[in-house]
N, C-alpha and C. Protein backbone atom coordinates (compact mmCIF):
# COMPACT_ATOMS: atom_id res chain seq x y z
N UNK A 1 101.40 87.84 79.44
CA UNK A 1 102.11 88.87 80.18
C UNK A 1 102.57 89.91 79.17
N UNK A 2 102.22 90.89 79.55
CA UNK A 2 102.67 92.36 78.82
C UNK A 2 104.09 92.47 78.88
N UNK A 3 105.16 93.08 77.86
CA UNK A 3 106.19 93.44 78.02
C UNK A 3 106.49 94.82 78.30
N UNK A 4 105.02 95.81 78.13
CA UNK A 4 105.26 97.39 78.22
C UNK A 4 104.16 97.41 79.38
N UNK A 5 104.05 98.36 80.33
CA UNK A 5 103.06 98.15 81.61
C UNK A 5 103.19 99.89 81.85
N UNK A 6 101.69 100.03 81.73
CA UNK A 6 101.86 102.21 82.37
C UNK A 6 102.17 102.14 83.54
N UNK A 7 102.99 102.86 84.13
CA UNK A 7 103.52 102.70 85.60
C UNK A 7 103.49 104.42 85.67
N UNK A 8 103.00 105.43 84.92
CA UNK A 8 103.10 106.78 84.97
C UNK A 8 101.91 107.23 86.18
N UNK A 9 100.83 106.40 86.70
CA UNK A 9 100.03 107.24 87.35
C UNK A 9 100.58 106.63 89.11
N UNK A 10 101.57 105.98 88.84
CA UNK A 10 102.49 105.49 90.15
C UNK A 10 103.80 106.35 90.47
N UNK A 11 103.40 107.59 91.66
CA UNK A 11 104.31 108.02 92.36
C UNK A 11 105.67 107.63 92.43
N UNK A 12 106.79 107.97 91.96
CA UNK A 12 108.19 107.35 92.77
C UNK A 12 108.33 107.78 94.30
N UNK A 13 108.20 106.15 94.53
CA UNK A 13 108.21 106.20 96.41
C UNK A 13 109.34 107.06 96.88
N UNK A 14 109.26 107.61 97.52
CA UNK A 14 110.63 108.60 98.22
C UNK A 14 110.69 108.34 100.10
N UNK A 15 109.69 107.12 100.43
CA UNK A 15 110.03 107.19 101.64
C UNK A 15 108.59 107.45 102.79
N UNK A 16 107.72 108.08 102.45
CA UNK A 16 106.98 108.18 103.37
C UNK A 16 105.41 107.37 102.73
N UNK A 17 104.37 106.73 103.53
CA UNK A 17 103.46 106.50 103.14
C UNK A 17 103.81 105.11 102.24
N UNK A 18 104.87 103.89 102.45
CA UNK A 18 105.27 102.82 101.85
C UNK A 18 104.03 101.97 101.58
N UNK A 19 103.21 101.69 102.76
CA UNK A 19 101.91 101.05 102.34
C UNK A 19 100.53 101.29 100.98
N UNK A 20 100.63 102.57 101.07
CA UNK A 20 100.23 102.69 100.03
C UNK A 20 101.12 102.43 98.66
N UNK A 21 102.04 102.73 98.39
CA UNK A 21 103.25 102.16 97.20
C UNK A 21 103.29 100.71 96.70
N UNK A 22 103.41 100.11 98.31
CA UNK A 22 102.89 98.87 98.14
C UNK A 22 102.12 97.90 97.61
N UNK A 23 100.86 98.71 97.93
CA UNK A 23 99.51 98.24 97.43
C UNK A 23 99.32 98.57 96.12
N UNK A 24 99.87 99.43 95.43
CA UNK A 24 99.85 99.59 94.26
C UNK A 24 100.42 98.80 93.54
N UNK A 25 101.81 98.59 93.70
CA UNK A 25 102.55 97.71 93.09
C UNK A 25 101.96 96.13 93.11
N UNK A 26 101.83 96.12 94.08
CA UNK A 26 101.13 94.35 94.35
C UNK A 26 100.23 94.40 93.13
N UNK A 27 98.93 95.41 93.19
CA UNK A 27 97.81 94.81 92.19
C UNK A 27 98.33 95.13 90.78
N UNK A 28 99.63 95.76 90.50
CA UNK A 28 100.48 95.74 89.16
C UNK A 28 100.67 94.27 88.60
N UNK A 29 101.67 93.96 90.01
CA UNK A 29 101.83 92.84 89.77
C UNK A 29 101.14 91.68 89.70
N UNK A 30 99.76 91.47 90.14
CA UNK A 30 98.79 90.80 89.86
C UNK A 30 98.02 90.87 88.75
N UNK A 31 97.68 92.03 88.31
CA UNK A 31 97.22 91.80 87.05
C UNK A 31 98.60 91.32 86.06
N UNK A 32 99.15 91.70 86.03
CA UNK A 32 100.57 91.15 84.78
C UNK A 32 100.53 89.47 85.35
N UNK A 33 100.35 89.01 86.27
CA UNK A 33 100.30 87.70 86.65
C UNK A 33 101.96 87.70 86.78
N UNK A 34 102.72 88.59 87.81
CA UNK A 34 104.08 88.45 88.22
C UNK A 34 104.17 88.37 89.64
N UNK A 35 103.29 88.84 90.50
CA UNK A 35 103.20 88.46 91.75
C UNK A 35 103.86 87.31 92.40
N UNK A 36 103.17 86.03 91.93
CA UNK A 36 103.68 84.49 92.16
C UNK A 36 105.59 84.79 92.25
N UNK A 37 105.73 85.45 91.24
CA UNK A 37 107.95 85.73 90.92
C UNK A 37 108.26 86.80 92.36
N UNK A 38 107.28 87.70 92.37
CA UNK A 38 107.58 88.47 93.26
C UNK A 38 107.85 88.33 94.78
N UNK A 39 106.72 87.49 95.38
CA UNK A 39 106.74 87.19 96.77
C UNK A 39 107.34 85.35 96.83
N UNK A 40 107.44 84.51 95.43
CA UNK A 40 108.39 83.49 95.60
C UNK A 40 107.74 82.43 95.84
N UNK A 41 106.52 82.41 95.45
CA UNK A 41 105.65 81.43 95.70
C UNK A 41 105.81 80.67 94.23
N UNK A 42 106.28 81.06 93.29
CA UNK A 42 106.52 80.67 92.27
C UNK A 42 108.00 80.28 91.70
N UNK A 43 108.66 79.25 92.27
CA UNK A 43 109.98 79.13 91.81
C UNK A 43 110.42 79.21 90.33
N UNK A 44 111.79 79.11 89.99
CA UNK A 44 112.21 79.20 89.01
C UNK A 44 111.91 77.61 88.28
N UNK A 45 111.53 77.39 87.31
CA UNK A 45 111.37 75.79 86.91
C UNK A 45 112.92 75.58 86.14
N UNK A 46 113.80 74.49 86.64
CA UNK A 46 114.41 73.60 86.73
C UNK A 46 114.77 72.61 85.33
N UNK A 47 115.41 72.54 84.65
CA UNK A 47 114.88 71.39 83.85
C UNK A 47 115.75 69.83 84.90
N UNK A 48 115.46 69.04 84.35
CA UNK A 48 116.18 68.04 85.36
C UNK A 48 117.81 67.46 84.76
N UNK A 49 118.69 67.30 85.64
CA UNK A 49 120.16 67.13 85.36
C UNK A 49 120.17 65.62 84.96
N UNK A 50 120.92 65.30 84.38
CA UNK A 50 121.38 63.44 83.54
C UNK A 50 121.32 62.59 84.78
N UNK A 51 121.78 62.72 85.87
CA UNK A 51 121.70 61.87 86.87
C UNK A 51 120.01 61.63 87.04
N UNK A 52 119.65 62.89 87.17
CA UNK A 52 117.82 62.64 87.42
C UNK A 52 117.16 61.57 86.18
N UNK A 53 117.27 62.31 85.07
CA UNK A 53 116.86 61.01 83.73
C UNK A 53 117.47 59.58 84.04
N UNK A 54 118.46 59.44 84.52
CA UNK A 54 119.08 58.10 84.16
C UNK A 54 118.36 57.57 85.37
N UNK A 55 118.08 57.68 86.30
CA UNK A 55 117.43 57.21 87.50
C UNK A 55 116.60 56.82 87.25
N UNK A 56 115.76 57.33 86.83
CA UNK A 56 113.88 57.22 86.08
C UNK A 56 113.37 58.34 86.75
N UNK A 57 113.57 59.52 87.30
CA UNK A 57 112.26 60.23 88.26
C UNK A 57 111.33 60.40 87.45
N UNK A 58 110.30 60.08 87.54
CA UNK A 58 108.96 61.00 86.64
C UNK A 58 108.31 61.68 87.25
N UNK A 59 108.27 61.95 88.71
CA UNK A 59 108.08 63.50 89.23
C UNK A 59 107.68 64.33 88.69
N UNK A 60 108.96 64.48 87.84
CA UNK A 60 109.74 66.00 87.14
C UNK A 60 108.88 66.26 85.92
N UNK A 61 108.36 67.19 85.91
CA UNK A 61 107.78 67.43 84.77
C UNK A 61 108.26 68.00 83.30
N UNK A 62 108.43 67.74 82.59
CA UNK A 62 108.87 68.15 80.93
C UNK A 62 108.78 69.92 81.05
N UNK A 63 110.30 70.04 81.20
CA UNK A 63 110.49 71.67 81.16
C UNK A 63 111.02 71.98 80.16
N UNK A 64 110.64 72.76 79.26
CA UNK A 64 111.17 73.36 77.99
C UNK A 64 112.04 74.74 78.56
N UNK A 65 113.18 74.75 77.29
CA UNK A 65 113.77 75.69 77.46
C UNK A 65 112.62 77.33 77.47
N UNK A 66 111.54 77.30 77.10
CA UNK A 66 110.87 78.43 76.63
C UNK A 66 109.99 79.08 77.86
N UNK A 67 109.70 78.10 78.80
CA UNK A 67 109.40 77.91 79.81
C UNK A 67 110.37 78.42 81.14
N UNK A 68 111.54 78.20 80.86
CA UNK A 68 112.28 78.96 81.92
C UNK A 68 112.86 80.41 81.18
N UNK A 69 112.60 80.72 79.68
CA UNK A 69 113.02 82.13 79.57
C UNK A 69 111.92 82.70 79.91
N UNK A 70 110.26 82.29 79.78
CA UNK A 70 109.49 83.15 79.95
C UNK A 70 109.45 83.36 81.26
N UNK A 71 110.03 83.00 82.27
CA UNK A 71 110.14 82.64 83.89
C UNK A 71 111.52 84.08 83.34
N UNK A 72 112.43 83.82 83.38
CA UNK A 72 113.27 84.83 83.18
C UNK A 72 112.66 86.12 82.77
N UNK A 73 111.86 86.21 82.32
CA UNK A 73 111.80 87.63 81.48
C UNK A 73 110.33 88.00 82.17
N UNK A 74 109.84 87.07 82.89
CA UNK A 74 108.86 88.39 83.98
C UNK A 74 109.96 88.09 85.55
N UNK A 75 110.63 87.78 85.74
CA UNK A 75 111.42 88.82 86.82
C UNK A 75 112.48 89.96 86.76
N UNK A 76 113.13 89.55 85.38
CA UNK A 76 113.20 90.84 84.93
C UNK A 76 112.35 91.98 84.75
N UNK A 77 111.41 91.85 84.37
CA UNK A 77 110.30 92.77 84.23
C UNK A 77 110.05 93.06 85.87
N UNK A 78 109.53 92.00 86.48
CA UNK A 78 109.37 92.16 88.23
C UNK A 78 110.68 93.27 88.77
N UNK A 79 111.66 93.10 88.48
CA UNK A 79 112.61 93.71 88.86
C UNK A 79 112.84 95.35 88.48
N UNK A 80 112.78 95.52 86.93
CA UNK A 80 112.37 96.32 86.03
C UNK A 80 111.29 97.26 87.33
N UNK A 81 109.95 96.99 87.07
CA UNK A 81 108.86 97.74 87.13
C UNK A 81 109.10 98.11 89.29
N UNK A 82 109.89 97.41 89.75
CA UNK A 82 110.04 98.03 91.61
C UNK A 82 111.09 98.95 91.41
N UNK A 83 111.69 99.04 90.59
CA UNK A 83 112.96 99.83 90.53
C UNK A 83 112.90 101.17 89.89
N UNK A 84 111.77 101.00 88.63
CA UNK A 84 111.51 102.19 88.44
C UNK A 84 110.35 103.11 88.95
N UNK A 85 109.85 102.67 90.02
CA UNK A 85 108.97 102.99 91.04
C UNK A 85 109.35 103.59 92.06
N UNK A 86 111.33 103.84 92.03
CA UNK A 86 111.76 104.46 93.46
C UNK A 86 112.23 105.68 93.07
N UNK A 87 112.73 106.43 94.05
CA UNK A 87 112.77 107.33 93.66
C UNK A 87 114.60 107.15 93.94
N UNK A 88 115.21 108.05 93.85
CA UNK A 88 116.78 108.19 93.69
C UNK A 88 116.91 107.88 95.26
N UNK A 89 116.31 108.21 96.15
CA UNK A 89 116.44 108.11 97.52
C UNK A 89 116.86 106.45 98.46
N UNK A 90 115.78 106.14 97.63
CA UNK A 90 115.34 104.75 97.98
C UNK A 90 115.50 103.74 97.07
N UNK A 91 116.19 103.85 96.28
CA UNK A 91 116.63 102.75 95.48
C UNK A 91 118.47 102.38 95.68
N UNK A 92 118.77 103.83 96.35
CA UNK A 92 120.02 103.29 97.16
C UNK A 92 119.77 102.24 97.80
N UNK A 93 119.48 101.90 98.52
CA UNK A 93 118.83 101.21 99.83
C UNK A 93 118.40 99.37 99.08
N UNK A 94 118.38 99.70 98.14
CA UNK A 94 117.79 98.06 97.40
C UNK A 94 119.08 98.00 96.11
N UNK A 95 119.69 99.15 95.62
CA UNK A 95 120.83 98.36 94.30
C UNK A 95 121.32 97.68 94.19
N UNK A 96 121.74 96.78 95.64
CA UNK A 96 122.79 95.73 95.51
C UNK A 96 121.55 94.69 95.49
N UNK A 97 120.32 94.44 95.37
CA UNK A 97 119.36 93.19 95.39
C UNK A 97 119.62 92.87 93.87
N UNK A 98 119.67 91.61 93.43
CA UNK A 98 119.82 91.77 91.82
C UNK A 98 118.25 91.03 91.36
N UNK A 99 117.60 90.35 92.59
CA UNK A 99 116.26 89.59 92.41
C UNK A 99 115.04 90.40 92.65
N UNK A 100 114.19 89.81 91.97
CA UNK A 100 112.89 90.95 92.41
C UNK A 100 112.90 90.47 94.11
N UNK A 101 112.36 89.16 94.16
CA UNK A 101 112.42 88.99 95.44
C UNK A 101 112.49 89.37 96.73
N UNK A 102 114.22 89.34 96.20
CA UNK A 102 114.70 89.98 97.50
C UNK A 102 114.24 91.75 97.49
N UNK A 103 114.67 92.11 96.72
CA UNK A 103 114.58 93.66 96.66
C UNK A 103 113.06 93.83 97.31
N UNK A 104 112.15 93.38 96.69
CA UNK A 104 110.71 93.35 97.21
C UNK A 104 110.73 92.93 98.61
N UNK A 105 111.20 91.92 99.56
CA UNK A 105 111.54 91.57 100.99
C UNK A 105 112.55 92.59 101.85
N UNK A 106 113.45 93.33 100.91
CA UNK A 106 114.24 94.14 101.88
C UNK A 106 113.16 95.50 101.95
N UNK A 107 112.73 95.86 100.87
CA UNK A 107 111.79 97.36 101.04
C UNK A 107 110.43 97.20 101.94
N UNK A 108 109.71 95.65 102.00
CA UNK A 108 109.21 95.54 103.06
C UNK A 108 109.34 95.79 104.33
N UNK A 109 110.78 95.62 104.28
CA UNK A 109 110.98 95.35 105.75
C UNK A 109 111.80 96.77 106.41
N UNK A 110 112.27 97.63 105.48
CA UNK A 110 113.22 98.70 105.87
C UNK A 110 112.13 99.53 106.24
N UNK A 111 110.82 99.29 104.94
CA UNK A 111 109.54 100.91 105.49
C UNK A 111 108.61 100.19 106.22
């Protein structure tokens, strides 16, 4: 995953024509391989709490700390790259989202 991404030949959405904005952003986010963070199909990985070890689960798979920052730092980026895609208009409308997620589920649904 890239930490710098050209986002210059992407319009700041102002409101009309969302589907197309959309579609742009999606195949952004697919090539960076952030999509999965974006629409939530990809949870945050977990490491497991002392009660879980002392139990025995082996379920749980061996989560490194490096593993949930790199999980951290493409939804930041996820978050990052929808936000600077709006325009002053329409980013009212999503500031209080602090997740890509959500922010990505409320602009779905408002345009």
């Amino acid at each position: 995953m890239s930490t710098k991404m050209n986002t210059s030949h992407i319009t700041k959405f102002d409101g009309p024509y969302f589907y197309i904005h959309k579609h742009r952003l999606m195949l952004i986010f697919k090539v960076e391989i952030l999509w999965p963070l974006v629409n939530g199909t990809k949870p945050k990985p977990m490491t497991p709490t002392t009660p879980q070890i002392a139990i025995g689960i082996r379920s749980l798979p061996a989560i490194g700390i490096g593993i949930i920052n790199a999980w951290d730092e493409g939804y930041v980026i996820s978050l990052t790259l929808i936000r600077n895609c709006l325009d002053n208009i329409v980013i009212s409308h999503v500031q209080s989202c602090i997740i890509a997620r959500l922010t990505w589920t409320k602009l779905t649904r408002l345009f």
